[in-house]
C-alpha atoms as a PDB file:
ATOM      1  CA  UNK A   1      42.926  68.378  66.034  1.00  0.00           C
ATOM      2  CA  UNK A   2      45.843  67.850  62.862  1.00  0.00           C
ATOM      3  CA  UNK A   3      47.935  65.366  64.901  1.00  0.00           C
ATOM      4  CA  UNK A   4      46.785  61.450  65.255  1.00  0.00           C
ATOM      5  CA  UNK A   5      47.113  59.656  67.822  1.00  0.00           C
ATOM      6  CA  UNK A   6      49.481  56.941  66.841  1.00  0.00           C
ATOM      7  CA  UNK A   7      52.627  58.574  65.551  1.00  0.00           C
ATOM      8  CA  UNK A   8      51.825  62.191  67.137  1.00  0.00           C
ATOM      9  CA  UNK A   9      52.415  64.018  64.698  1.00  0.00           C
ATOM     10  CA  UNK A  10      50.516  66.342  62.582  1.00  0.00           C
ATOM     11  CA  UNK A  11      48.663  64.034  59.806  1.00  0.00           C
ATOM     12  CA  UNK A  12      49.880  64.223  56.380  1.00  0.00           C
ATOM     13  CA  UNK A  13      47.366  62.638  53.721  1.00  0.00           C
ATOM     14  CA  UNK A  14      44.700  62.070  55.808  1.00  0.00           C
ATOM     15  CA  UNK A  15      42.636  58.845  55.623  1.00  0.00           C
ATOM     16  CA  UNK A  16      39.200  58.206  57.273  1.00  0.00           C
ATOM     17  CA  UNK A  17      37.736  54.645  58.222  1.00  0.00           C
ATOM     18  CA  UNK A  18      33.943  54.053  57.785  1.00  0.00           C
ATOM     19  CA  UNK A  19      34.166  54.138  61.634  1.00  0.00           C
ATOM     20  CA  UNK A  20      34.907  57.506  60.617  1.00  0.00           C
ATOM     21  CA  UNK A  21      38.178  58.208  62.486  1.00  0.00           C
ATOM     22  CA  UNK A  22      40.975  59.165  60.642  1.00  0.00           C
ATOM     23  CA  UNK A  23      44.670  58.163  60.170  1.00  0.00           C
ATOM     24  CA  UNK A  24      48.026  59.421  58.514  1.00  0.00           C
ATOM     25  CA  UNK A  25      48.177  57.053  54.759  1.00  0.00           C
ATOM     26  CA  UNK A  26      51.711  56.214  55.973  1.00  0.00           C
ATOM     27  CA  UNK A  27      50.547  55.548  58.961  1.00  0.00           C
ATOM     28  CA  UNK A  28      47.883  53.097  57.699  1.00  0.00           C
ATOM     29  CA  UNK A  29      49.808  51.507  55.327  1.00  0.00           C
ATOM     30  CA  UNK A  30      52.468  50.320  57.788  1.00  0.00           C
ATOM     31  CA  UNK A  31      49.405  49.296  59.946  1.00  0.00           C
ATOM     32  CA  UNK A  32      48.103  47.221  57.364  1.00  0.00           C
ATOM     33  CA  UNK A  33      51.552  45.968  55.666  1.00  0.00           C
ATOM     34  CA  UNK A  34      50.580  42.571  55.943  1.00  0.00           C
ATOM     35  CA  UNK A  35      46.650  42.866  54.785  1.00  0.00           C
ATOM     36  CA  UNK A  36      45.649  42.233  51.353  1.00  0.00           C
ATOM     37  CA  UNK A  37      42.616  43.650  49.166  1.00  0.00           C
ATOM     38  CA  UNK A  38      39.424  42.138  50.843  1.00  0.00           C
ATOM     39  CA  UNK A  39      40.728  41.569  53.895  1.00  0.00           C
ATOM     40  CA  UNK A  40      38.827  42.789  57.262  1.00  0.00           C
ATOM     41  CA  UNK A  41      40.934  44.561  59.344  1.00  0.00           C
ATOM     42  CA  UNK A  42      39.801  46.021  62.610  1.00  0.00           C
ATOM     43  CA  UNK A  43      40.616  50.215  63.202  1.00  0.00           C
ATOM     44  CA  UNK A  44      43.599  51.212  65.600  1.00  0.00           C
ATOM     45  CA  UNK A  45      41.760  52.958  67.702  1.00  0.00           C
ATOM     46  CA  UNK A  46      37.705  51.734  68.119  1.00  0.00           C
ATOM     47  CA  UNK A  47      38.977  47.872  66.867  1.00  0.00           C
ATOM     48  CA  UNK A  48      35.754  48.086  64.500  1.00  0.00           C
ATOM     49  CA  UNK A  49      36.621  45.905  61.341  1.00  0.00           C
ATOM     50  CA  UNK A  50      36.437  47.675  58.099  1.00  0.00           C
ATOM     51  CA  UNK A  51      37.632  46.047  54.538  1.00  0.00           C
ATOM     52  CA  UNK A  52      40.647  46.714  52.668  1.00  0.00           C
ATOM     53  CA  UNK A  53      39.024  48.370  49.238  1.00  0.00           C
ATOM     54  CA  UNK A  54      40.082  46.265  46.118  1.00  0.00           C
ATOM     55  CA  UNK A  55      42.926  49.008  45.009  1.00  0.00           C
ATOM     56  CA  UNK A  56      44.286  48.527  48.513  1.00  0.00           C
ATOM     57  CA  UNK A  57      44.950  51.254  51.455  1.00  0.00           C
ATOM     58  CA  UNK A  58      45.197  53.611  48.977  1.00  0.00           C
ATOM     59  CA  UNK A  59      41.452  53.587  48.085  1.00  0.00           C
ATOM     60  CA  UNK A  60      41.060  54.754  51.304  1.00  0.00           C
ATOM     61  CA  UNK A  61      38.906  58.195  51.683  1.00  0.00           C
ATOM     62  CA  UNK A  62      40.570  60.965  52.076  1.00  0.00           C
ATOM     63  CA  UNK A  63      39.616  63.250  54.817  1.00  0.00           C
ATOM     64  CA  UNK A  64      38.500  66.256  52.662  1.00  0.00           C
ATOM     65  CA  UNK A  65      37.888  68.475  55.541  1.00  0.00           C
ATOM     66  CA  UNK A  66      40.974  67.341  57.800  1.00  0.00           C
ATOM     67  CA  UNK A  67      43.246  68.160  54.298  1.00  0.00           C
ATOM     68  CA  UNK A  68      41.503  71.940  54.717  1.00  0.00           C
ATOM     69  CA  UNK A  69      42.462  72.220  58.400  1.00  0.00           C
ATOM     70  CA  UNK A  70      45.999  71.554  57.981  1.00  0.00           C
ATOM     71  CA  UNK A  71      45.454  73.761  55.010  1.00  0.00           C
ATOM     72  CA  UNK A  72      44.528  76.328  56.989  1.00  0.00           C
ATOM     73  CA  UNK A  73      47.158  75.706  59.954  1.00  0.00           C
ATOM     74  CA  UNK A  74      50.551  75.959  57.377  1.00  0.00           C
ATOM     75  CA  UNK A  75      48.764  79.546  56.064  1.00  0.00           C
ATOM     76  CA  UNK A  76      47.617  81.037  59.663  1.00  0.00           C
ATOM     77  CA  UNK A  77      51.672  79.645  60.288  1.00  0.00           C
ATOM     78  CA  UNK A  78      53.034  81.836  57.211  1.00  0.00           C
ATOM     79  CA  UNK A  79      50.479  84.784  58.428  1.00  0.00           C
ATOM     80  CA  UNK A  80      52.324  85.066  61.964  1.00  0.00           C
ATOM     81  CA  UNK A  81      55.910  84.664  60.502  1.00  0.00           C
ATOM     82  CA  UNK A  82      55.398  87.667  58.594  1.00  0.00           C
ATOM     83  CA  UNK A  83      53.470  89.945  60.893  1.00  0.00           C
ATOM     84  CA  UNK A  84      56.352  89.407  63.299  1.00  0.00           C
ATOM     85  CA  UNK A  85      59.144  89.712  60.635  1.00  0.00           C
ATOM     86  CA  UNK A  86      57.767  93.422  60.048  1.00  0.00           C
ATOM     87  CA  UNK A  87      56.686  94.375  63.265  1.00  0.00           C
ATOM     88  CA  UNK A  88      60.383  93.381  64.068  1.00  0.00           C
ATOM     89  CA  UNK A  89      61.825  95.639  61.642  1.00  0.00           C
ATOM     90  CA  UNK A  90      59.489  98.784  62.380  1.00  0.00           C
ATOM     91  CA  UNK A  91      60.418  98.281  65.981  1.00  0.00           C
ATOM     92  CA  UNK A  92      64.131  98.608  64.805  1.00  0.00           C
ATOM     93  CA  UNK A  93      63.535 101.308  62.419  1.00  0.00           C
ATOM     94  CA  UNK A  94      62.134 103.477  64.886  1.00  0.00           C
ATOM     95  CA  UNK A  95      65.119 102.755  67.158  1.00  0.00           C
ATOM     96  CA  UNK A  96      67.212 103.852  64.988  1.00  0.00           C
ATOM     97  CA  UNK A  97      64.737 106.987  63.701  1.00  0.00           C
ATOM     98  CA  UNK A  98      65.352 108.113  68.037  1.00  0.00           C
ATOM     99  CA  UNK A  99      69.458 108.376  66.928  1.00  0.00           C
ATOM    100  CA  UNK A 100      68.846 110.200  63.713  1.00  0.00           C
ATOM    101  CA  UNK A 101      66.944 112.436  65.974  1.00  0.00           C
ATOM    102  CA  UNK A 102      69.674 113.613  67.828  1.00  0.00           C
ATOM    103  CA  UNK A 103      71.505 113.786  65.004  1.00  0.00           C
ATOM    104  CA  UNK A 104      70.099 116.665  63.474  1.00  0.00           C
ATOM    105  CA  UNK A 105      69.755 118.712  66.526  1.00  0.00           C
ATOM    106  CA  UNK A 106      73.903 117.899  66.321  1.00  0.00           C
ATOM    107  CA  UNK A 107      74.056 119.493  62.976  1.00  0.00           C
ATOM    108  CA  UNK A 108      72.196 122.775  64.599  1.00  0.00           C
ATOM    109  CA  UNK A 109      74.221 123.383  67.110  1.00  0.00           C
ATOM    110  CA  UNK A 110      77.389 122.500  65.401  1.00  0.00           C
ATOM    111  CA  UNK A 111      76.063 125.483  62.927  1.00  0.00           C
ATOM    112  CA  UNK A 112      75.049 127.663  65.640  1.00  0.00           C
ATOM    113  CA  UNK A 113      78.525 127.550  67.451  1.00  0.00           C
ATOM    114  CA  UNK A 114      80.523 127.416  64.483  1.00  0.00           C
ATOM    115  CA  UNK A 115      78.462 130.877  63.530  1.00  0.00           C
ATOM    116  CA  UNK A 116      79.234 132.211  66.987  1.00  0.00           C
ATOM    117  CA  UNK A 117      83.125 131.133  67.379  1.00  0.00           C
ATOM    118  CA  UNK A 118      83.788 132.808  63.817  1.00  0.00           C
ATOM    119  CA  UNK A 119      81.706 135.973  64.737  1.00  0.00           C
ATOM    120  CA  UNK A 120      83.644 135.985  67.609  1.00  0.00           C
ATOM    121  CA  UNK A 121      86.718 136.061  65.493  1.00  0.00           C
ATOM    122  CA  UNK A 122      85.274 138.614  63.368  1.00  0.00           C
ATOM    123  CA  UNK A 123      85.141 140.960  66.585  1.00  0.00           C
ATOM    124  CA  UNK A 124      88.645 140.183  67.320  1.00  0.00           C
ATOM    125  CA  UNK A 125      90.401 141.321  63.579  1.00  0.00           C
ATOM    126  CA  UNK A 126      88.119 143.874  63.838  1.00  0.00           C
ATOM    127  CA  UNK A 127      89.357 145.292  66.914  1.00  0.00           C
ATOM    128  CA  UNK A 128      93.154 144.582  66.185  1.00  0.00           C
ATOM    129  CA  UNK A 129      92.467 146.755  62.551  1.00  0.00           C
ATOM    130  CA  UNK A 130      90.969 149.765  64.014  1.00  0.00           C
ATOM    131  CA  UNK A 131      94.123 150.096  66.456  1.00  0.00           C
ATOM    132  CA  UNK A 132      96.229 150.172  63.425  1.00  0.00           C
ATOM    133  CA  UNK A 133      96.601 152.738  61.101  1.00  0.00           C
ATOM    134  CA  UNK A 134      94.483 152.977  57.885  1.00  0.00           C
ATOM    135  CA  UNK A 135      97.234 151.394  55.700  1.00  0.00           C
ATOM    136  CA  UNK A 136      96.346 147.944  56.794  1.00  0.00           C
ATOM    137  CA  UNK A 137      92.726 147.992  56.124  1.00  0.00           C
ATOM    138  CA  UNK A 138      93.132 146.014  52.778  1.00  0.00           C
ATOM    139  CA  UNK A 139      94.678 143.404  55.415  1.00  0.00           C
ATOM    140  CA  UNK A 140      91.974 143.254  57.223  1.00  0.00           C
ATOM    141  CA  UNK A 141      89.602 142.879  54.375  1.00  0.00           C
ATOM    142  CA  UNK A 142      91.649 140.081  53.056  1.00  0.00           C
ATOM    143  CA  UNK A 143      90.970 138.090  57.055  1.00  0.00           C
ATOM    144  CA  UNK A 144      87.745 139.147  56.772  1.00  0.00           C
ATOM    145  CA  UNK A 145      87.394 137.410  53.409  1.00  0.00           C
ATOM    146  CA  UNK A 146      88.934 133.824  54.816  1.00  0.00           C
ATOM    147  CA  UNK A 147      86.801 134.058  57.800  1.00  0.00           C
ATOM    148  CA  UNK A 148      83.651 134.129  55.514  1.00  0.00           C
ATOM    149  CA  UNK A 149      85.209 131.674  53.156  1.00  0.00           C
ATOM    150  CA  UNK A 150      85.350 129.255  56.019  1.00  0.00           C
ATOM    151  CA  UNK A 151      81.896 130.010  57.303  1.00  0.00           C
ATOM    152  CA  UNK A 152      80.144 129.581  54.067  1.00  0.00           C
ATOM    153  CA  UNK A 153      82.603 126.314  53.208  1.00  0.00           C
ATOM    154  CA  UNK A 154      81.278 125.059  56.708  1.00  0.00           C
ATOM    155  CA  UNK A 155      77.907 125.682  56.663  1.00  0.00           C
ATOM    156  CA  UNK A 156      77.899 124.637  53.459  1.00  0.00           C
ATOM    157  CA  UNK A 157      78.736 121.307  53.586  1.00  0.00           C
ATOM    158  CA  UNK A 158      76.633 120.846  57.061  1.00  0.00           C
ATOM    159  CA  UNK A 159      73.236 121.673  55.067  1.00  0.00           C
ATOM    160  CA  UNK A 160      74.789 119.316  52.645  1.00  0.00           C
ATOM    161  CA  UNK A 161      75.307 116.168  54.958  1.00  0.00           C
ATOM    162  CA  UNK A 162      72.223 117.527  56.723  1.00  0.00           C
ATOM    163  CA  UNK A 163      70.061 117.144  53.419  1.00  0.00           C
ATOM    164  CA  UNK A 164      71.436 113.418  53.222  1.00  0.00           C
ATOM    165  CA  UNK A 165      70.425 112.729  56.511  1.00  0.00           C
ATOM    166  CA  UNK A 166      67.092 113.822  55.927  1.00  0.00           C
ATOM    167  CA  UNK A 167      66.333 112.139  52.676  1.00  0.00           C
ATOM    168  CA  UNK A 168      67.524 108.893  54.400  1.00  0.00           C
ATOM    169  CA  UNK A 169      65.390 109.875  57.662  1.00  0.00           C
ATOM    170  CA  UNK A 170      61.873 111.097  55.232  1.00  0.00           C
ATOM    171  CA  UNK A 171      62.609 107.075  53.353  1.00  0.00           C
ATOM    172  CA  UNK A 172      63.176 105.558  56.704  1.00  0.00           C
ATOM    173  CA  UNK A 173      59.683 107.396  58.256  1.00  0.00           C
ATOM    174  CA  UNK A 174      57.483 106.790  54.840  1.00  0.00           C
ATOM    175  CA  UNK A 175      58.544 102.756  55.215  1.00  0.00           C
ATOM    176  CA  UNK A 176      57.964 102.842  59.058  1.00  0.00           C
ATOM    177  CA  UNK A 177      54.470 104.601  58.728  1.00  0.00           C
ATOM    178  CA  UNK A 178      53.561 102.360  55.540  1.00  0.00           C
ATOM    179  CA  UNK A 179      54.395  99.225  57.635  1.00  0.00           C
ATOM    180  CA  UNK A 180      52.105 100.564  60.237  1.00  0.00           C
ATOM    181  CA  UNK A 181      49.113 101.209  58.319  1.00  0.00           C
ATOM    182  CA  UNK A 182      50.058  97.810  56.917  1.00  0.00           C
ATOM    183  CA  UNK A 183      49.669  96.496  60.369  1.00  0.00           C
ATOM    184  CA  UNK A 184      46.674  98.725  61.201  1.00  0.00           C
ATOM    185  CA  UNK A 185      44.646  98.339  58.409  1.00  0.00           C
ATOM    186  CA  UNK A 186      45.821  95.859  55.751  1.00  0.00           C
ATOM    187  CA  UNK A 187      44.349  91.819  55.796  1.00  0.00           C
ATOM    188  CA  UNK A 188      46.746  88.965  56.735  1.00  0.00           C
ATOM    189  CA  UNK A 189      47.255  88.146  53.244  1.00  0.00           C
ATOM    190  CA  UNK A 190      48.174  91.785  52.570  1.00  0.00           C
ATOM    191  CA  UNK A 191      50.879  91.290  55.582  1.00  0.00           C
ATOM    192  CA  UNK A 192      52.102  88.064  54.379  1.00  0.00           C
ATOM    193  CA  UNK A 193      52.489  89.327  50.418  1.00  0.00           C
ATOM    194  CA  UNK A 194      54.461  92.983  52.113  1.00  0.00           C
ATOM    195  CA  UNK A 195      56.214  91.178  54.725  1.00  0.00           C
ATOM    196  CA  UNK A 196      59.618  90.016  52.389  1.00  0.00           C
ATOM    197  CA  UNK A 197      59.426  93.484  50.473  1.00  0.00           C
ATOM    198  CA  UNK A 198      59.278  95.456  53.439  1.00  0.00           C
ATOM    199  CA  UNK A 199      62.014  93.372  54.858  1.00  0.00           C
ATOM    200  CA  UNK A 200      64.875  93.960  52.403  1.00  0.00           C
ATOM    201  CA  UNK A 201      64.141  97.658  52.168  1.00  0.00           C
ATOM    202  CA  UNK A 202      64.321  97.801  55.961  1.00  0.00           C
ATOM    203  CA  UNK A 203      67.559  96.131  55.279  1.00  0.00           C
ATOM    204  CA  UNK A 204      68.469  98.039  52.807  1.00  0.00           C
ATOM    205  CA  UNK A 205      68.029 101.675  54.867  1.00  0.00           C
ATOM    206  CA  UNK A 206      69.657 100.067  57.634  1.00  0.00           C
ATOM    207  CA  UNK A 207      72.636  99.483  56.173  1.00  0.00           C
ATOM    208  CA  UNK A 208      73.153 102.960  56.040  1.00  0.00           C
ATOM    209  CA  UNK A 209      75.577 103.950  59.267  1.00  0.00           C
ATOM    210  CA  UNK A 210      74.287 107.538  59.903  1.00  0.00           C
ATOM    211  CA  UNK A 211      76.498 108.304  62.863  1.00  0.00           C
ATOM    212  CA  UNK A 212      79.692 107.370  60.608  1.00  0.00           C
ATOM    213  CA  UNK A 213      78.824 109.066  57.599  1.00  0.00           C
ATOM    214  CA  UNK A 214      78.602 112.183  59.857  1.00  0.00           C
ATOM    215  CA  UNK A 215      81.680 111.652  61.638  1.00  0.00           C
ATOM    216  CA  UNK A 216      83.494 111.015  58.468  1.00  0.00           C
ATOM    217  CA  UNK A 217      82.187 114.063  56.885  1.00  0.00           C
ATOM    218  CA  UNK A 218      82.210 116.153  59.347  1.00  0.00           C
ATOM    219  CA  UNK A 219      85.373 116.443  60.828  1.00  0.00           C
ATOM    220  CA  UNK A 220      86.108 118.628  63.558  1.00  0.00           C
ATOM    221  CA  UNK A 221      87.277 121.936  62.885  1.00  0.00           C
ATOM    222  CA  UNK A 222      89.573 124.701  64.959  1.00  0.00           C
ATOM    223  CA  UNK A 223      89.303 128.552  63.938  1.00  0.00           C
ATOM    224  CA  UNK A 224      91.591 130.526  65.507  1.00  0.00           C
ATOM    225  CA  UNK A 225      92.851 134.171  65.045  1.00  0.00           C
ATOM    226  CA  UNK A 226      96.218 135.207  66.029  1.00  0.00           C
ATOM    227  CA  UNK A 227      97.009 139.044  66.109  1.00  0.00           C
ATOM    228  CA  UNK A 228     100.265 140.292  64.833  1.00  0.00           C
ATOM    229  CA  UNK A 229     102.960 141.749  66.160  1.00  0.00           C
ATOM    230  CA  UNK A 230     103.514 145.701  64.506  1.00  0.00           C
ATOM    231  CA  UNK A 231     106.855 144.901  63.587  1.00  0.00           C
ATOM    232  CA  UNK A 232     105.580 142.040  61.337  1.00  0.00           C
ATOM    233  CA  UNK A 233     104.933 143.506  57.835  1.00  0.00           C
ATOM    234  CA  UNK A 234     103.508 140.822  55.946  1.00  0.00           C
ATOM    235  CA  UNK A 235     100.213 140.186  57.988  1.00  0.00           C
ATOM    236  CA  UNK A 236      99.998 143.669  60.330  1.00  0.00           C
ATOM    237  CA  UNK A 237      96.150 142.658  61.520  1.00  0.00           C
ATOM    238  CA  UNK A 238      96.973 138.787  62.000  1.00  0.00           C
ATOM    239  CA  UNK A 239      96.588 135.565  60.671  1.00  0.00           C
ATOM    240  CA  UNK A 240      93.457 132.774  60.116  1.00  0.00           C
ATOM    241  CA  UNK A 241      94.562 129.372  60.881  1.00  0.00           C
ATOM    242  CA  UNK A 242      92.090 126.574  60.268  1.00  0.00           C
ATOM    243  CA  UNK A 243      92.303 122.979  60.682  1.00  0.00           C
ATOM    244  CA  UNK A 244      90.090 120.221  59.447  1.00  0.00           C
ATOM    245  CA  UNK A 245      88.845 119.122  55.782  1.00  0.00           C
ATOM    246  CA  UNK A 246      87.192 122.302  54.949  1.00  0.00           C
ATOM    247  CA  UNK A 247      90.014 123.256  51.753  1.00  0.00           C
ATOM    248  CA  UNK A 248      88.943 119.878  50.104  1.00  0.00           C
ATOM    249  CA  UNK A 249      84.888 120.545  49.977  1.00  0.00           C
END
């Protein structure tokens, strides 16, 4: 018990009475107020008369082993703050490690598909050069050329964004799985000494906005081929049109 019975709350500078129950000093020294060195004055709670040492209340014993429980109580207090601070912010973390997740299987597809749609458009000039005579071939190696410019541009800059993702993801998965062996395996005072550490990198990773760093970076992007009418001398095969970022990378 760290609370006393008279002012209910938890005891600060604990005092015990040769009847060997124990009071708060403030407490006791508003009890006493009126008492003088000497005098007998009975205890609050079992009325058994004890004297007031010569130095006054203050002489009082202090409760050596009460002082260690309340000791005790403020540090198991500290422990529990900090083992739900971090198990707060690995809870979060892997939240957010779910979204990354999908994330990257984005970045796939968008490569797979962006692959496809330009082979796709390879097939196409292709097919519109071989109907024309041989004079436009260095035409259709010059589309050829901006189709793979765009494709290597693209792909590019998706590993690119993709490698930032995962550096962020491998410092958001090394903090999450040191926080759990921290958890696991580490002693409360371990916990307590981590726990403000642990919370500012989380923090600090978290500030990060994956999904609009890859929206922003990633913009969308439109190939299209468009096939030439024979009349038209500059571009007999066609034309690449692209729209998006990609001339700025």
């Amino acid at each position: 018990m760290t609370e006393w019975s008279i002012c209910t709350e938890v005891f600060t500078d604990p005092r015990v009475l040769p009847c060997q129950h124990t009071f708060c000093f403030t407490c006791l020294v508003n009890y006493g107020k009126d008492r003088q060195p000497g005098n007998r004055v009975p205890c609050p709670l079992c009325r058994k008369m004890f004297t007031i040492p010569d130095d006054g209340l203050s002489g009082m014993q202090k409760s050596f082993l009460l002082e260690k429980l309340l000791s005790a109580r403020k540090l198991s207090a500290a422990e529990e703050l900090g083992h739900a601070q971090v198990k707060s912010d690995s809870d979060r973390i892997t939240q957010l490690l779910k979204k990354i997740g999908g994330v990257l299987l984005r970045f796939e597809k968008e490569k797979n598909d962006l692959i496809s749609r330009l082979a796709d458009i390879e097939g196409e000039i292709n097919t519109a050069a071989d109907k024309l005579i041989a004079a436009v071939e260095r035409d259709r190696v010059k589309l050829l050329s901006e189709v793979e410019s765009i494709k290597l541009k693209r792909v590019k800059h998706l590993e690119t964004v993709k490698q930032e993702v995962e550096q962020h993801l491998a410092a958001m998965e090394s903090l999450n799985q040191y926080s759990e062996l921290l958890l696991s395996s580490g002693t409360a005072c371990d916990v307590t000494r981590s726990a403000n550490s642990l919370h500012s990198r989380a923090e600090e990773l978290m500030m990060f906005d994956v999904i609009s760093h890859v929206d922003s970076s990633l913009p969308p992007l439109n190939v299209d081929f468009t096939s030439s009418p024979v009349f038209d001398i500059v571009n007999l095969v066609g034309a690449i049109t692209e729209e998006g970022l990609l001339n700025s990378v």
